[in-house]
Protein backbone atom coordinates (compact mmCIF):
# COMPACT_ATOMS: atom_id res chain seq x y z
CA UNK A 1 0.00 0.00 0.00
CA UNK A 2 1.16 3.70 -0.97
CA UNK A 3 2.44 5.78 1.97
CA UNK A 4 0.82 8.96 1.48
CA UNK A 5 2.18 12.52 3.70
CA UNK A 6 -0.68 14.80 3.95
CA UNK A 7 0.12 18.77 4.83
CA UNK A 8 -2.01 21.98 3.98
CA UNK A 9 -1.03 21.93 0.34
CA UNK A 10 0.40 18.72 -1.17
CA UNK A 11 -0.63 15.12 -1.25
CA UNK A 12 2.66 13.02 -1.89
CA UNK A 13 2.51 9.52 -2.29
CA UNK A 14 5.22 6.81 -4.51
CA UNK A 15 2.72 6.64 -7.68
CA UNK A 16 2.52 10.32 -8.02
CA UNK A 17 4.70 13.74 -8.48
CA UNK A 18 4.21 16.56 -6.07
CA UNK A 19 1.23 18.86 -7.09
CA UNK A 20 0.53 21.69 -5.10
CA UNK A 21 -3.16 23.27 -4.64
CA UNK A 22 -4.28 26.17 -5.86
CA UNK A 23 -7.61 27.62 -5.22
CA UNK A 24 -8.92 30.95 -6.03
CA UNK A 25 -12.34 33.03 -6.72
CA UNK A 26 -14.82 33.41 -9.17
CA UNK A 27 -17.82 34.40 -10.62
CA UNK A 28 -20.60 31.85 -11.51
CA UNK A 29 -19.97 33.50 -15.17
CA UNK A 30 -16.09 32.42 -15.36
CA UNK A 31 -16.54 29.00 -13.26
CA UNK A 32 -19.26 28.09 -16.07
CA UNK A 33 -16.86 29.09 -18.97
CA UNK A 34 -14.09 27.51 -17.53
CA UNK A 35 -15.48 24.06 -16.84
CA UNK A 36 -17.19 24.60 -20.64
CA UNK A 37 -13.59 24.82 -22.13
CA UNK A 38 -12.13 21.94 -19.69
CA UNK A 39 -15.20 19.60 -21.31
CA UNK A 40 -14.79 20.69 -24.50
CA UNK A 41 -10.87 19.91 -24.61
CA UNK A 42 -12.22 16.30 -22.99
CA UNK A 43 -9.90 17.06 -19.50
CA UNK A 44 -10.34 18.13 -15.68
CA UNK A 45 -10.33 21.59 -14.98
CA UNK A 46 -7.19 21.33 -13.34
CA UNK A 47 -5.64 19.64 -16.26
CA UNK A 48 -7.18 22.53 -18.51
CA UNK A 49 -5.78 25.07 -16.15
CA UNK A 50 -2.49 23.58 -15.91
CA UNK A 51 -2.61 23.74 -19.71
CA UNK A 52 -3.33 27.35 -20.30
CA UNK A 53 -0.53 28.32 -18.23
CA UNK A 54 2.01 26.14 -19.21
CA UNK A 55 1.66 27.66 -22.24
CA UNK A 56 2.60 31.44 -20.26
CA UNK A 57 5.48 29.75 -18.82
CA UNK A 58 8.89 31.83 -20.13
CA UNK A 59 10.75 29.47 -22.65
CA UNK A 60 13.96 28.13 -21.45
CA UNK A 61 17.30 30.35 -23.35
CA UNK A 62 19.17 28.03 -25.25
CA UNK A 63 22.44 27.40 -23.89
CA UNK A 64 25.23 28.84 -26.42
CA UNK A 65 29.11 26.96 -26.67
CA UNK A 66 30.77 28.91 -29.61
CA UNK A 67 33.15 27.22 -31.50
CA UNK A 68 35.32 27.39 -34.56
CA UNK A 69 34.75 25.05 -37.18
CA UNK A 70 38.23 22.81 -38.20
CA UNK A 71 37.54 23.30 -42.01
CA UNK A 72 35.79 26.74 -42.55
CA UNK A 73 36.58 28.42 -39.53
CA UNK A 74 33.06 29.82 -38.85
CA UNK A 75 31.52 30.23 -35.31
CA UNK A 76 28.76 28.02 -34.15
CA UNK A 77 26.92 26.72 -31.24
CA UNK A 78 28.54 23.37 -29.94
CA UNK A 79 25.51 22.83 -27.34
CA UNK A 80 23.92 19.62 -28.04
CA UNK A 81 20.26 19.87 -28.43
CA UNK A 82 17.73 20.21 -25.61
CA UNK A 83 16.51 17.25 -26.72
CA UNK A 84 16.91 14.46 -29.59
CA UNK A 85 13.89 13.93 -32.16
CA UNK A 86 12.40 11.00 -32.56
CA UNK A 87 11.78 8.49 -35.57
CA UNK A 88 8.27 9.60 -36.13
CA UNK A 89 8.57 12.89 -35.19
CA UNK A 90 10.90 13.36 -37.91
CA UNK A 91 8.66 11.32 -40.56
CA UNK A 92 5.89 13.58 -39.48
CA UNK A 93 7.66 16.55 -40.26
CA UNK A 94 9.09 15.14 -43.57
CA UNK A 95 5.82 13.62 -44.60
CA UNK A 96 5.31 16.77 -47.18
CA UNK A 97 8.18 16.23 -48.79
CA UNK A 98 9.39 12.42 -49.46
């Protein structure tokens, strides 16, 4: 059985991440439109919510390493990617064109 640590504003247990609790006001008129838009998307309010402001959240800078290339002697950025594409990803993107 999960051990679970209760406190005013997280619920913790080994299945889940940390989620804090948020709770704030409104009108009859915004709780209605927001739990339209949360149904309509096919998702909790909270997932909705988390949603719309992930999407406000400042994008991380990408991290610069300048270097001189061996042949041409240009500058670029040495960083490796944030992250490597997948397979599909890159077949979706190609789709248009092969």
């Amino acid at each position: 059985m999960a051990q679970q640590v209760l406190d005013k504003r997280r619920c913790v247990n080994q299945f889940t991440a940390i989620m804090n609790t948020i709770a704030f006001k409104a009108t009859d008129e915004l709780e209605a439109f927001i739990r339209q838009q949360a149904a309509t998307r096919k998702t909790s309010v909270s997932e909705y919510i988390r949603g719309v402001f992930e999407a406000l959240k400042p994008k991380r800078a990408c991290k610069v390493i300048p270097k001189r290339h061996p042949v041409s002697g240009l500058w670029y950025n040495a960083a490796p990617p944030p992250r490597v594409p997948t397979q599909a990803e890159l077949d979706e993107a190609l789709k248009d064109y092969l």
